[in-house]
Protein backbone atom coordinates (compact mmCIF):
# COMPACT_ATOMS: atom_id res chain seq x y z
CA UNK A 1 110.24 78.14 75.39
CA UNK A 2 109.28 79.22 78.71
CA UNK A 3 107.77 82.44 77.57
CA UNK A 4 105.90 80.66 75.36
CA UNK A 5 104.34 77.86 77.39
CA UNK A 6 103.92 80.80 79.85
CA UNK A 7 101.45 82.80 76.78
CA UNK A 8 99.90 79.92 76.01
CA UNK A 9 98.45 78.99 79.44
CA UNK A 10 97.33 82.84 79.99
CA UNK A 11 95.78 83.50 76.90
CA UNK A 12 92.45 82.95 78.67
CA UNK A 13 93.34 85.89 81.52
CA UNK A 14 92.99 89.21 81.17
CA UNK A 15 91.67 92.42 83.14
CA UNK A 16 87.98 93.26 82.63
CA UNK A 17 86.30 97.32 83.42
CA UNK A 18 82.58 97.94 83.54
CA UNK A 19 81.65 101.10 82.40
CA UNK A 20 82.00 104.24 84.38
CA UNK A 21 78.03 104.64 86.17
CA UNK A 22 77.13 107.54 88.32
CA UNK A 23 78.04 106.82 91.76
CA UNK A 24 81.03 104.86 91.05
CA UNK A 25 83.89 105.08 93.62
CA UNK A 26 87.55 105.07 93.37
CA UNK A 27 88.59 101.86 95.65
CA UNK A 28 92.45 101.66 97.19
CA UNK A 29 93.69 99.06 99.47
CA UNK A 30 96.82 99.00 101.50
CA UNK A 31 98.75 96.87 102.80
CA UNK A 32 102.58 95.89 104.52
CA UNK A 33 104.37 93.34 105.92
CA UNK A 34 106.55 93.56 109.31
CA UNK A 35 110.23 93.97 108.98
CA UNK A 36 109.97 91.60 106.26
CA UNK A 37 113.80 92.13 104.48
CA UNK A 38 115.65 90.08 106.46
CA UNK A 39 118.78 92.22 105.78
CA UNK A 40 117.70 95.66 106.62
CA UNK A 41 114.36 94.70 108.39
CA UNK A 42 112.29 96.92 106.16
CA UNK A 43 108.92 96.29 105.63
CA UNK A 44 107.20 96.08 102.36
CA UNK A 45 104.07 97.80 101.44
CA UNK A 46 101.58 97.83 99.04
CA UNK A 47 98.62 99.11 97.25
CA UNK A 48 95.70 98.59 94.83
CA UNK A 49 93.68 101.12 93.31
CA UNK A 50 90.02 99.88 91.28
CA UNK A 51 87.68 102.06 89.16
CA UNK A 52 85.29 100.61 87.26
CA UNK A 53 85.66 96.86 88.81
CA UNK A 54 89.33 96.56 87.52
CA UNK A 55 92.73 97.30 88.65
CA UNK A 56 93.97 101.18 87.42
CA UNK A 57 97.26 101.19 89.75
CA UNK A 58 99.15 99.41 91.69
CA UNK A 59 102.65 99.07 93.33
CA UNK A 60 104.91 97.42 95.68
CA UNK A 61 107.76 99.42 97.64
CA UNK A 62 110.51 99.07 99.94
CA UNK A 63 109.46 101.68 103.60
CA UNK A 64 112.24 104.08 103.74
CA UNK A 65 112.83 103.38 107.28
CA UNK A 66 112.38 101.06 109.64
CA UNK A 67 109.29 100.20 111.45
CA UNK A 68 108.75 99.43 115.47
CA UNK A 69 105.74 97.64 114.77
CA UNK A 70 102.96 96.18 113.10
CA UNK A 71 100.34 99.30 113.22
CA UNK A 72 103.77 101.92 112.25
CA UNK A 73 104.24 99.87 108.71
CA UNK A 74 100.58 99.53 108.14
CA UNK A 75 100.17 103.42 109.04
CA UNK A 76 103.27 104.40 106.61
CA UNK A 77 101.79 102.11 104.26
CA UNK A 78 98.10 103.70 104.50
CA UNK A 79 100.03 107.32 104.01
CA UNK A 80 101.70 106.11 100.87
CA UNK A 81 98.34 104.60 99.40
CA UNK A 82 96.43 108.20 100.56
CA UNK A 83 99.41 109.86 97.96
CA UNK A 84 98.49 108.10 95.58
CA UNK A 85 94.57 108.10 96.71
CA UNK A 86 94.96 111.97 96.27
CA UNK A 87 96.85 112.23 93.01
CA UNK A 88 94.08 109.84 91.48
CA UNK A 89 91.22 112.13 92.83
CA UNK A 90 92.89 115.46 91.28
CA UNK A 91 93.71 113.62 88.00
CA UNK A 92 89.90 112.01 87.61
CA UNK A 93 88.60 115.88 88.37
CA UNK A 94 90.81 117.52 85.93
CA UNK A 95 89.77 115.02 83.21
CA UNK A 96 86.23 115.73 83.79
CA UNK A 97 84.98 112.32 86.00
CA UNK A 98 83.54 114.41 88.75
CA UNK A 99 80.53 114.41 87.28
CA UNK A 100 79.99 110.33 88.07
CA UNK A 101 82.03 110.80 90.91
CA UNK A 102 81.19 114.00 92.33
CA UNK A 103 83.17 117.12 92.78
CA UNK A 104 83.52 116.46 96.87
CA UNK A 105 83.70 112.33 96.71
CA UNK A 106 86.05 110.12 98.90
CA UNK A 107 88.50 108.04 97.94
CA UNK A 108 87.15 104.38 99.45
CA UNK A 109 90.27 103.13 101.06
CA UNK A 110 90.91 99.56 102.92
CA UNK A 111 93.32 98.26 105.07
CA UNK A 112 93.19 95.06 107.43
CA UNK A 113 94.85 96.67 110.26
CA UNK A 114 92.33 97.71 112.81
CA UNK A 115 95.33 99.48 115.23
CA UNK A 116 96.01 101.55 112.05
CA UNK A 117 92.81 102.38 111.27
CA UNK A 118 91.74 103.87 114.86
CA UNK A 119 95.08 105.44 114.73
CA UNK A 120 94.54 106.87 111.62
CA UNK A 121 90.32 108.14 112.76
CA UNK A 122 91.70 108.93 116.29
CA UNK A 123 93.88 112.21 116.66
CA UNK A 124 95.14 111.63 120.41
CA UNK A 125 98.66 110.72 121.26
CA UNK A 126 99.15 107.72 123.05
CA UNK A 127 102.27 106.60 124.64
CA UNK A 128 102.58 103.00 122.13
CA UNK A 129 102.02 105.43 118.97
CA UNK A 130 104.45 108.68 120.13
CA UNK A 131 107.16 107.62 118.15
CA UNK A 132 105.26 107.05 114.95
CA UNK A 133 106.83 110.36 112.86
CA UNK A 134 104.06 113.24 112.15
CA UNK A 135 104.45 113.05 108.27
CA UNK A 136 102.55 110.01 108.36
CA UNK A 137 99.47 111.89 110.28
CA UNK A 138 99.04 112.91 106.59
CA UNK A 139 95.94 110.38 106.81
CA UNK A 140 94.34 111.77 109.36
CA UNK A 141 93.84 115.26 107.97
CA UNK A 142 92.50 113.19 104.72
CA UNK A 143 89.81 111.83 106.63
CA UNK A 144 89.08 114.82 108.74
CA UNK A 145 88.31 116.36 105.61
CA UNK A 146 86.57 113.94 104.00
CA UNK A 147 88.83 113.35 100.96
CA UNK A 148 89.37 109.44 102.12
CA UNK A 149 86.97 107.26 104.11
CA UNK A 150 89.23 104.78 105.42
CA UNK A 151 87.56 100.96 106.06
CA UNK A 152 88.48 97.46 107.62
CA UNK A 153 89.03 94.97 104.98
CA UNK A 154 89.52 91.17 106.58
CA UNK A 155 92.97 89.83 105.89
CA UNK A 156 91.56 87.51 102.97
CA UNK A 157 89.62 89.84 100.78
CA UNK A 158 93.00 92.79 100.98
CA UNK A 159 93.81 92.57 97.28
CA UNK A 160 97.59 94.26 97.86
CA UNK A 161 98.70 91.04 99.98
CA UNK A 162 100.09 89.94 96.81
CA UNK A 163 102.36 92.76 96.91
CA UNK A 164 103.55 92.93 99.86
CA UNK A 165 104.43 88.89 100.75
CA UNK A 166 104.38 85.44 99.33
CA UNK A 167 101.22 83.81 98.71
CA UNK A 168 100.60 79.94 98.46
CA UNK A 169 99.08 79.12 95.28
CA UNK A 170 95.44 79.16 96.09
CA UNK A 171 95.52 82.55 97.86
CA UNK A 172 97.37 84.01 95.00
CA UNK A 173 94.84 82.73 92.78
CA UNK A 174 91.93 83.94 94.44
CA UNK A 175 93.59 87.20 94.53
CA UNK A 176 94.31 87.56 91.09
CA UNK A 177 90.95 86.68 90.01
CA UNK A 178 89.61 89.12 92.11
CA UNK A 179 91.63 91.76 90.22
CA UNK A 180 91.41 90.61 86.80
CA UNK A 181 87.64 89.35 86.82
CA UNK A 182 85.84 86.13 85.93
């Protein structure tokens, strides 16, 4: 019965694309929490990916390890969403969407984590980031090479909060309407 009442109330919802116009750009946004497993102290991350004004990926994952701070989960979270940000980019070439994206274009990626972000655009080594382990510089050559632009995105417009932590009802809302549509 609950699956029912469930349909019945969503009937209305559903994910809407525009069409694919020259210029379009492949959107991700990433996101984490801070040690939030209580058990393990894990963080959680999270990403979004949007073509064409819709959601075309997303997931939610346990880190492998454990993080020291708020900028190292955000940073292993922002390597994780480049991944995927890359595999996306080969597959849309192979299948012939260069041509409205461009054979050179950059992934758009967001995060709302400014210490990541100048980590990520900022090659030095700095005594509060040392420990942070060099797999996840993985973003920085992405950006040096202009395969990702990487972005601030304010805490209430990061669409992969949803993933990564519980939402009260009206910030899940908005959220989910700004991945499905009107």
């Amino acid at each position: 019965m609950q699956v029912l009442r469930y349909l019945k109330g969503t009937r209305e919802f559903g994910t809407t694309y525009s069409g694919l116009n020259v210029g379009q750009k492949l959107e991700g946004y990433v996101d984490s929490d801070y040690a939030g497993d209580r058990t393990d102290r894990k963080s959680t991350y999270g990403s979004v990916f949007m073509l064409c004004g819709g959601p075309v990926a997303w997931t939610s994952r346990k880190q492998q390890s454990v993080s020291t701070s708020t900028t190292e989960a955000e940073y292993v979270a922002l390597c994780q969403g480049n991944k995927e940000a890359m595999w996306f980019r080969r597959l849309l070439q192979e299948t012939g969407f260069s041509q409205f994206l461009g054979d050179s274009f950059e992934v758009q990626m967001y995060s709302d984590n400014q210490s990541c972000i100048a980590l990520a655009e900022n090659p030095e080594s700095h005594s509060r980031s040392k420990h942070i382990d060099v797999q996840y510089h993985y973003s920085r050559q992405l950006i040096e090479y202009k395969k990702v632009k990487l972005d601030y995105c304010p805490t209430d417009r990061m669409l992969a909060d949803v993933l990564t932590k519980p939402l009260g009802y009206r910030a899940f809302r908005e959220c989910s309407l700004k991945l499905t549509g009107p």
